[in-house]
N, C-alpha and C. Protein backbone atom coordinates (compact mmCIF):
# COMPACT_ATOMS: atom_id res chain seq x y z
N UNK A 1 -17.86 -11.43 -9.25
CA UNK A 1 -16.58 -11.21 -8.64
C UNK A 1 -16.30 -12.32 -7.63
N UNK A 2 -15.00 -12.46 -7.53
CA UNK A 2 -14.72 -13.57 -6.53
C UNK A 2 -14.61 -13.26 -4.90
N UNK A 3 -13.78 -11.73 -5.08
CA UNK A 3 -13.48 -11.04 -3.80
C UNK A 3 -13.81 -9.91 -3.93
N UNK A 4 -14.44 -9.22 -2.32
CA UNK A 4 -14.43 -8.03 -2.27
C UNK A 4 -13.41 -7.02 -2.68
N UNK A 5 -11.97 -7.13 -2.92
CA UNK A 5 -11.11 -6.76 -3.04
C UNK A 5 -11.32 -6.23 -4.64
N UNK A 6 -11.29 -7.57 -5.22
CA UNK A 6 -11.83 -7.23 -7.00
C UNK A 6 -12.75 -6.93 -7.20
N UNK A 7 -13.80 -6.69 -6.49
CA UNK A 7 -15.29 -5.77 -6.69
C UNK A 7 -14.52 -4.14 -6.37
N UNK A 8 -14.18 -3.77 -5.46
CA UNK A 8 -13.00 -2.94 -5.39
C UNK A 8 -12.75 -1.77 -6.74
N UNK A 9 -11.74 -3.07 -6.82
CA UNK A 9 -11.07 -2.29 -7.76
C UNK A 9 -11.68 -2.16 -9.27
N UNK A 10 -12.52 -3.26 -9.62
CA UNK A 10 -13.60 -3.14 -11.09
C UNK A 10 -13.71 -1.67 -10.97
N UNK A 11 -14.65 -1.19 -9.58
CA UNK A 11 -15.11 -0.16 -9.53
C UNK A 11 -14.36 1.54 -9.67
N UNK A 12 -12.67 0.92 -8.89
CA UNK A 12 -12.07 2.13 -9.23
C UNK A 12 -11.60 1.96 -10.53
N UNK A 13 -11.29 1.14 -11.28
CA UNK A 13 -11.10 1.22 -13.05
C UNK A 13 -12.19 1.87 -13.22
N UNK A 14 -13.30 1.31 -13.12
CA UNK A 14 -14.52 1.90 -14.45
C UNK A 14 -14.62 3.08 -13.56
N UNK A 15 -14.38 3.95 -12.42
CA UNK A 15 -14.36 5.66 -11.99
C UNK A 15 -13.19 6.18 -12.76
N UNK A 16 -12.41 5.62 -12.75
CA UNK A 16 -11.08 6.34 -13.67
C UNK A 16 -11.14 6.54 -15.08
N UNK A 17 -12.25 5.70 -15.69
CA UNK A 17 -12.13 5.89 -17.20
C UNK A 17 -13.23 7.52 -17.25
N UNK A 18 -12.75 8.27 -18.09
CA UNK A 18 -13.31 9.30 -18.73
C UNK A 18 -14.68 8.95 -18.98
N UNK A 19 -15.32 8.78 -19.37
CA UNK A 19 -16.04 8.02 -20.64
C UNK A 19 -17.65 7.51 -19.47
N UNK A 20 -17.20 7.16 -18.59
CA UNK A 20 -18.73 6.96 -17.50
C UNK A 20 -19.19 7.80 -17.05
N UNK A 21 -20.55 7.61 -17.38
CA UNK A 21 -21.21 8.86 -17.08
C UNK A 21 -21.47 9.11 -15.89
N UNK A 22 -22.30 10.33 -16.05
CA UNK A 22 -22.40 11.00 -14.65
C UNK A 22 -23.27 9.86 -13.84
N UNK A 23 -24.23 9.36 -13.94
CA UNK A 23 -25.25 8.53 -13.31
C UNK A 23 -24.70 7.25 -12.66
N UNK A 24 -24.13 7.05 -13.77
CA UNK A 24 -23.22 5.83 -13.25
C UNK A 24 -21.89 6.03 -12.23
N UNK A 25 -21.46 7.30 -12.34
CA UNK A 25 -20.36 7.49 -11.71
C UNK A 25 -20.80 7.14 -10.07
N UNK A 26 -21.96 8.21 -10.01
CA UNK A 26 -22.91 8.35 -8.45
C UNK A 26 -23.51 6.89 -8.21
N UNK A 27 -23.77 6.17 -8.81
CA UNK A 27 -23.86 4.46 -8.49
C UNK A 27 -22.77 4.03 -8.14
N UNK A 28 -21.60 3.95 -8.85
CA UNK A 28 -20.46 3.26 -8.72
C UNK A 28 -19.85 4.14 -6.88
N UNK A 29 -20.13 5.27 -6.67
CA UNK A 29 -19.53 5.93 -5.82
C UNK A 29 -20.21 5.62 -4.48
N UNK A 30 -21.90 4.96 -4.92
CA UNK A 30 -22.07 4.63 -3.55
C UNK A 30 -21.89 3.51 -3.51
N UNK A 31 -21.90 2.75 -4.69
CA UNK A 31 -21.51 0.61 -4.06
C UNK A 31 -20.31 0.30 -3.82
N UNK A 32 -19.31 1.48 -4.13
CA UNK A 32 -18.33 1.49 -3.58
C UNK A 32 -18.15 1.59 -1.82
N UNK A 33 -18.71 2.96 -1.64
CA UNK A 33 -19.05 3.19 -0.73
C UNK A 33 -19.43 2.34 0.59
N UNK A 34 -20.30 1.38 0.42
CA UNK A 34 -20.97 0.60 0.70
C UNK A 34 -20.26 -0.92 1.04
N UNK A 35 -19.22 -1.10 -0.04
CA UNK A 35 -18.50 -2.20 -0.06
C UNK A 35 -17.15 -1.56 1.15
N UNK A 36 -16.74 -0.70 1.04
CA UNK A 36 -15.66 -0.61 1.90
C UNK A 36 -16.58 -0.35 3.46
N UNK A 37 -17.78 0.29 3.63
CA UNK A 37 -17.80 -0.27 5.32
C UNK A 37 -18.28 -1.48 5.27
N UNK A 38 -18.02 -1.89 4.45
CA UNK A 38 -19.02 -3.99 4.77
C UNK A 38 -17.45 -4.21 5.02
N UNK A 39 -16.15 -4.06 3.91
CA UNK A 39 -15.04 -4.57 4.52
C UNK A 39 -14.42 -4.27 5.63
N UNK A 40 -14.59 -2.81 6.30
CA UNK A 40 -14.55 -2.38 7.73
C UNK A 40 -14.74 -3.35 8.91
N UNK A 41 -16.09 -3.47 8.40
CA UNK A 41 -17.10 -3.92 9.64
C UNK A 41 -16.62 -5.66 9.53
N UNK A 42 -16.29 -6.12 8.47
CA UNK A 42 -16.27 -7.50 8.46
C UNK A 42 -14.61 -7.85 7.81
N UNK A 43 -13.91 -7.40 8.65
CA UNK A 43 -11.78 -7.40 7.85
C UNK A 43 -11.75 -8.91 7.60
N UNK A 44 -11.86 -10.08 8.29
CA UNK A 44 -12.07 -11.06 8.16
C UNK A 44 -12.36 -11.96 6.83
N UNK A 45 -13.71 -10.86 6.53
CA UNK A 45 -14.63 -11.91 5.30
C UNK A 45 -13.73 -11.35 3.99
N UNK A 46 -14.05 -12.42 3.32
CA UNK A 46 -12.91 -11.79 1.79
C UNK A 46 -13.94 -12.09 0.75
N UNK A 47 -15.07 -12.40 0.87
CA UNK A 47 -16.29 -12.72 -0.65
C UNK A 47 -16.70 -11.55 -0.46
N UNK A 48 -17.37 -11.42 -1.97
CA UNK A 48 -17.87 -10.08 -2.15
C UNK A 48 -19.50 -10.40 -2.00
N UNK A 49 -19.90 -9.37 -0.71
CA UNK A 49 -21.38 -9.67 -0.41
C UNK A 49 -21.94 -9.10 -1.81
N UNK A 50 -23.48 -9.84 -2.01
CA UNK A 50 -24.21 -9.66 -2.48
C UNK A 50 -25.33 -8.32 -1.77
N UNK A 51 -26.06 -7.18 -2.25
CA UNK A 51 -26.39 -5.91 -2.19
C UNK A 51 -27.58 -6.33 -1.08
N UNK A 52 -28.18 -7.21 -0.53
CA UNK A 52 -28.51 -7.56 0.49
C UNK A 52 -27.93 -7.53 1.54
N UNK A 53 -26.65 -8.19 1.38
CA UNK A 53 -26.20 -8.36 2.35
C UNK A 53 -24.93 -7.16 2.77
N UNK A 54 -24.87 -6.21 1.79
CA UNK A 54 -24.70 -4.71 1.93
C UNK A 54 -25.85 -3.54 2.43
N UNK A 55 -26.71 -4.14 2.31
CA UNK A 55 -28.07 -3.11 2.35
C UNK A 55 -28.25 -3.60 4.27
N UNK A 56 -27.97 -4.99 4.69
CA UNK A 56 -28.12 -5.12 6.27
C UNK A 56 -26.89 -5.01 7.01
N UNK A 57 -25.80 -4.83 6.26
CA UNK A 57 -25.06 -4.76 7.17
C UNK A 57 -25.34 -3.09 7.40
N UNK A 58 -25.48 -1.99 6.80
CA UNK A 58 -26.01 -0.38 7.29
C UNK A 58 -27.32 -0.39 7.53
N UNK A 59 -28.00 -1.39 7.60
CA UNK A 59 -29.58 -1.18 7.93
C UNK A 59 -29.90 -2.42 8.73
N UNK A 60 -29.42 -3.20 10.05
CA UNK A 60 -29.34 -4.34 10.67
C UNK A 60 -31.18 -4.77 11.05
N UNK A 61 -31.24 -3.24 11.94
CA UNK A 61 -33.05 -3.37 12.17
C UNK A 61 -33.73 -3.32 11.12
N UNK A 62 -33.67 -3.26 10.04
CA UNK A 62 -34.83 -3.69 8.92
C UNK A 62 -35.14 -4.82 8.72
N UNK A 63 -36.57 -5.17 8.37
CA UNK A 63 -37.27 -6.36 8.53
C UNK A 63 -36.82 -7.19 7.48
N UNK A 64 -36.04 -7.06 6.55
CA UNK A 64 -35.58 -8.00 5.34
C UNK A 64 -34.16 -8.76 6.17
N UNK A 65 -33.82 -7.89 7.08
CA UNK A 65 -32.40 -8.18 7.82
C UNK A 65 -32.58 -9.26 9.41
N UNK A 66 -33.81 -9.65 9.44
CA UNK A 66 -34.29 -10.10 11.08
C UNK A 66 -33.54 -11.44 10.73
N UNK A 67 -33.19 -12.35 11.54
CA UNK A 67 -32.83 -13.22 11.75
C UNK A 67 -33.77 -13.89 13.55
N UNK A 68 -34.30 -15.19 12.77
CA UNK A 68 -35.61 -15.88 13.67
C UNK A 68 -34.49 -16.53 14.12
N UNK A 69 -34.53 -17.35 15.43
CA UNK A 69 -34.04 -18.27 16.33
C UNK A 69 -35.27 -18.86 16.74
N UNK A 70 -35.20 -20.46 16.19
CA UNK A 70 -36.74 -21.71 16.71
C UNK A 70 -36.08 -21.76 18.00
């Protein structure tokens, strides 16, 4: 995807089609999820983070998320 915006909406198409299953629905419902407080928290940014960088922006103190200063 280019923008968070079109990560977005991929996601509300493929919830609207009949046809996705249940498993996938509950995936799609939390990276959704997930993508709209990253756009909250960050109104500014318009790329669509990568699931890292979704996973620190709700989990900042986790050790995959530290950021060193030399």
């Amino acid at each position: 995807m280019e923008s968070i915006n079109q990560h977005i909406q991929s996601i509300n198409d493929e919830l609207d089609d009949s046809n996705t299953n249940r498993q996938r629905v509950r995936h799609l419902k939390s990276e959704l999820n997930s993508l709209e407080k990253y756009k909250d928290n960050h109104p500014d940014d318009d790329h669509d983070p990568t699931p890292l960088e979704l996973y620190c922006d709700e989990n900042p103190d986790a050790l995959e998320c530290r950021i060193y200063d030399d």
